[in-house]
C-alpha atoms as a PDB file:
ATOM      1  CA  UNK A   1     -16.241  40.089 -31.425  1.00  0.00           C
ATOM      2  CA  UNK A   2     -18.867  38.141 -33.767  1.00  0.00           C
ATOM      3  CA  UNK A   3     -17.447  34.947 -35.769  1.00  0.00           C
ATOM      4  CA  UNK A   4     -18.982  32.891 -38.595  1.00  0.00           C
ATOM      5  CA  UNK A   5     -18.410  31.471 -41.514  1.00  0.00           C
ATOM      6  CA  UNK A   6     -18.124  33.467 -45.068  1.00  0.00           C
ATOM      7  CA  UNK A   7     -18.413  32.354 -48.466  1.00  0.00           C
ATOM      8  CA  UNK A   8     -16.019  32.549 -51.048  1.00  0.00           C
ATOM      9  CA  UNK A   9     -15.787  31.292 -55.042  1.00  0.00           C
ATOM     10  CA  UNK A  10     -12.981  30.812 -57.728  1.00  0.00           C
ATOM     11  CA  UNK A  11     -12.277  33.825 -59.601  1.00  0.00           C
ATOM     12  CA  UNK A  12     -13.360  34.566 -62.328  1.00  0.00           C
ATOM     13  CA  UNK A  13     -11.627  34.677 -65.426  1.00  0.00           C
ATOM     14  CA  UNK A  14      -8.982  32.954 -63.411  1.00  0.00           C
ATOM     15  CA  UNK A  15      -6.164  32.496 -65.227  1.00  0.00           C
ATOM     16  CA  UNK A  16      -6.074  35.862 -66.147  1.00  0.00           C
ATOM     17  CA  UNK A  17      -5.942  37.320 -62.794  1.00  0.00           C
ATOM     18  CA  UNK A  18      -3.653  34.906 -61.688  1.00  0.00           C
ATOM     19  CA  UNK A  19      -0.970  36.303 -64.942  1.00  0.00           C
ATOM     20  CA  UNK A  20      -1.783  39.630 -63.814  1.00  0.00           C
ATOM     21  CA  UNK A  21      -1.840  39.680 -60.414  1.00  0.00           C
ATOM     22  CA  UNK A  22      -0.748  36.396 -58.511  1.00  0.00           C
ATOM     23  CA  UNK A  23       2.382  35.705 -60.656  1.00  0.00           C
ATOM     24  CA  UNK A  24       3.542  33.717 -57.579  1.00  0.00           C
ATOM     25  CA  UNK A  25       0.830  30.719 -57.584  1.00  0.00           C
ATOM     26  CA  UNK A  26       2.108  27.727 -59.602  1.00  0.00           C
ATOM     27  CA  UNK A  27       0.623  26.004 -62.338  1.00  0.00           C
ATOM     28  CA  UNK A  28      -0.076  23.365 -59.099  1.00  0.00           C
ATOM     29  CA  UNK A  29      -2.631  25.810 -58.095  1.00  0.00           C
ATOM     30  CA  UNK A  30      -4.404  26.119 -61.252  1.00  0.00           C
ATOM     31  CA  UNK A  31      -4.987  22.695 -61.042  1.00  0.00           C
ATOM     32  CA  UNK A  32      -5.922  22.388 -57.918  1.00  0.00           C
ATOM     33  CA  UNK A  33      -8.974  24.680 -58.727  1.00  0.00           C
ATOM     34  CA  UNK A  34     -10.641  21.770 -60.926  1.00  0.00           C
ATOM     35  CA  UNK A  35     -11.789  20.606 -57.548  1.00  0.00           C
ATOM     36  CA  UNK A  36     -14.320  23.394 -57.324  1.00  0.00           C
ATOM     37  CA  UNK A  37     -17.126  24.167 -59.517  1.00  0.00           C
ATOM     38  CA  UNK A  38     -16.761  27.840 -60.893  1.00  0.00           C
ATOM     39  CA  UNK A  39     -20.730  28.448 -60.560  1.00  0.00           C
ATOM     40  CA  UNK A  40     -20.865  27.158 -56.976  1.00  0.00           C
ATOM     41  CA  UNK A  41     -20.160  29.077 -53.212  1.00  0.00           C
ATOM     42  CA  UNK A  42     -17.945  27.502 -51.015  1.00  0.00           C
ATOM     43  CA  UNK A  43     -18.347  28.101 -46.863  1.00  0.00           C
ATOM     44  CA  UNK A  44     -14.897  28.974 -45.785  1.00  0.00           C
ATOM     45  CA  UNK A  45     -14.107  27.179 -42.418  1.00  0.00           C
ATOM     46  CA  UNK A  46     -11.248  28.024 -41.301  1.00  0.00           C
ATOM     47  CA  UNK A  47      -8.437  31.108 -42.319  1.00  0.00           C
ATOM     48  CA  UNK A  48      -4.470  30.307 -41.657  1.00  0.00           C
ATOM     49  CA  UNK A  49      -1.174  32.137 -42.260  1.00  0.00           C
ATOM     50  CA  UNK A  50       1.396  31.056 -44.673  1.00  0.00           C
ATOM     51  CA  UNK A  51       4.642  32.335 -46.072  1.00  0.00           C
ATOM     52  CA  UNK A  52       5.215  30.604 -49.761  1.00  0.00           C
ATOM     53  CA  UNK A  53       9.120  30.516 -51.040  1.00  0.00           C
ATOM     54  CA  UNK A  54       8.668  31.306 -54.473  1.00  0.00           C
ATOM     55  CA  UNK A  55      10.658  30.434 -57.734  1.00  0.00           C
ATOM     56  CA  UNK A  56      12.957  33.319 -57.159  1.00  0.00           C
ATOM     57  CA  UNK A  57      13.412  32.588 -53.441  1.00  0.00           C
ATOM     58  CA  UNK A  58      11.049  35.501 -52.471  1.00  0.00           C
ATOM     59  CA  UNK A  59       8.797  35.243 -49.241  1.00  0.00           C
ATOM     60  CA  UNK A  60       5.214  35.999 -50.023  1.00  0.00           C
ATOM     61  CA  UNK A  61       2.529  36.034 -46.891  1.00  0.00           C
ATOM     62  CA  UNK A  62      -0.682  35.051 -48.087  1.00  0.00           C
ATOM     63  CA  UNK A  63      -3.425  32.858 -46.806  1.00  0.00           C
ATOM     64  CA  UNK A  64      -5.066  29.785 -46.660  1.00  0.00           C
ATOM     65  CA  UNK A  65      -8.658  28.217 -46.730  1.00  0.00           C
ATOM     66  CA  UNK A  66      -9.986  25.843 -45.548  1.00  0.00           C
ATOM     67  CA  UNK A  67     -12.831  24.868 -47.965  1.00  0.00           C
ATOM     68  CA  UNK A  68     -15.006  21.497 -48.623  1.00  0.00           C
ATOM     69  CA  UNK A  69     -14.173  20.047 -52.785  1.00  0.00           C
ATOM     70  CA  UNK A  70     -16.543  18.979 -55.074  1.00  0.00           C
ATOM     71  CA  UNK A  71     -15.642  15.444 -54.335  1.00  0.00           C
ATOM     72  CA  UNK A  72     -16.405  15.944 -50.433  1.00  0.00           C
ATOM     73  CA  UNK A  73     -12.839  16.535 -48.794  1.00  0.00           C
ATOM     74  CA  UNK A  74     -11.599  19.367 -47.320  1.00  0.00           C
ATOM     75  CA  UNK A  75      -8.674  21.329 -49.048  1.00  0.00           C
ATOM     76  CA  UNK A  76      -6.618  24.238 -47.606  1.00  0.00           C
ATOM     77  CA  UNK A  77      -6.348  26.204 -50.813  1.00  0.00           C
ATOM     78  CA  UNK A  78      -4.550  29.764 -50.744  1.00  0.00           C
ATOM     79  CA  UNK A  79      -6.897  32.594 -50.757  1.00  0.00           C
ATOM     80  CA  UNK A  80      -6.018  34.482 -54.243  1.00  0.00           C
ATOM     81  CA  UNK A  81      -7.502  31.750 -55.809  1.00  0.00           C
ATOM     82  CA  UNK A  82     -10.907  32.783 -54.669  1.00  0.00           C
ATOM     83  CA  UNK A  83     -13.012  35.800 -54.387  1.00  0.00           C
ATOM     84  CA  UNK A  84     -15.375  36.762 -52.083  1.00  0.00           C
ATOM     85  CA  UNK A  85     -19.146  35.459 -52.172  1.00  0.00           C
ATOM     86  CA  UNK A  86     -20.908  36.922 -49.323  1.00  0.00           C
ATOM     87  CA  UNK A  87     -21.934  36.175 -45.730  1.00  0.00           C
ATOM     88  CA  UNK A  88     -25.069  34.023 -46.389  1.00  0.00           C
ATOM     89  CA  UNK A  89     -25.224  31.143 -49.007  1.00  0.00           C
ATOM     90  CA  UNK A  90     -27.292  32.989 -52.237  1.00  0.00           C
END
């Protein structure tokens, strides 16, 4: 098995997907995507599990990852808030 790191970006048209097909990331989560520039790639690091409880008590598995901000921290951010970017840095 081969590892490495993968790069990922925010999605585009964002808040649009999010309506249509993430209806269970918060307005929290919009907001946490101002700390990434929507023109940039971002190196993913690391990849964890998570179960969210969401407003109608609903379990969703999704994902987390670990990706460096604009303002150079590191954020675990849920995956659906990104799309993928490709294996090497374009």
């Amino acid at each position: 098995m081969t590892t490495g790191i993968f790069f990922v970006k925010i999605r585009d048209d964002y808040e649009k997907q999010i309506q249509e097909y993430f209806p269970h990331i918060s307005r929290t989560y919009i907001d946490i995507a101002r700390n990434f520039n929507r023109d940039k790639i971002y190196p993913v690091l690391s990849i964890k599990e998570v179960t969210l409880i969401a407003e109608n008590n609903e379990n969703i598995d999704t994902s987390q990852f670990l990706v460096p901000t604009e303002n150079n921290n590191f954020m675990w951010v849920l995956a659906e808030m990104f799309q993928y970017a490709g294996l090497t840095e374009k």
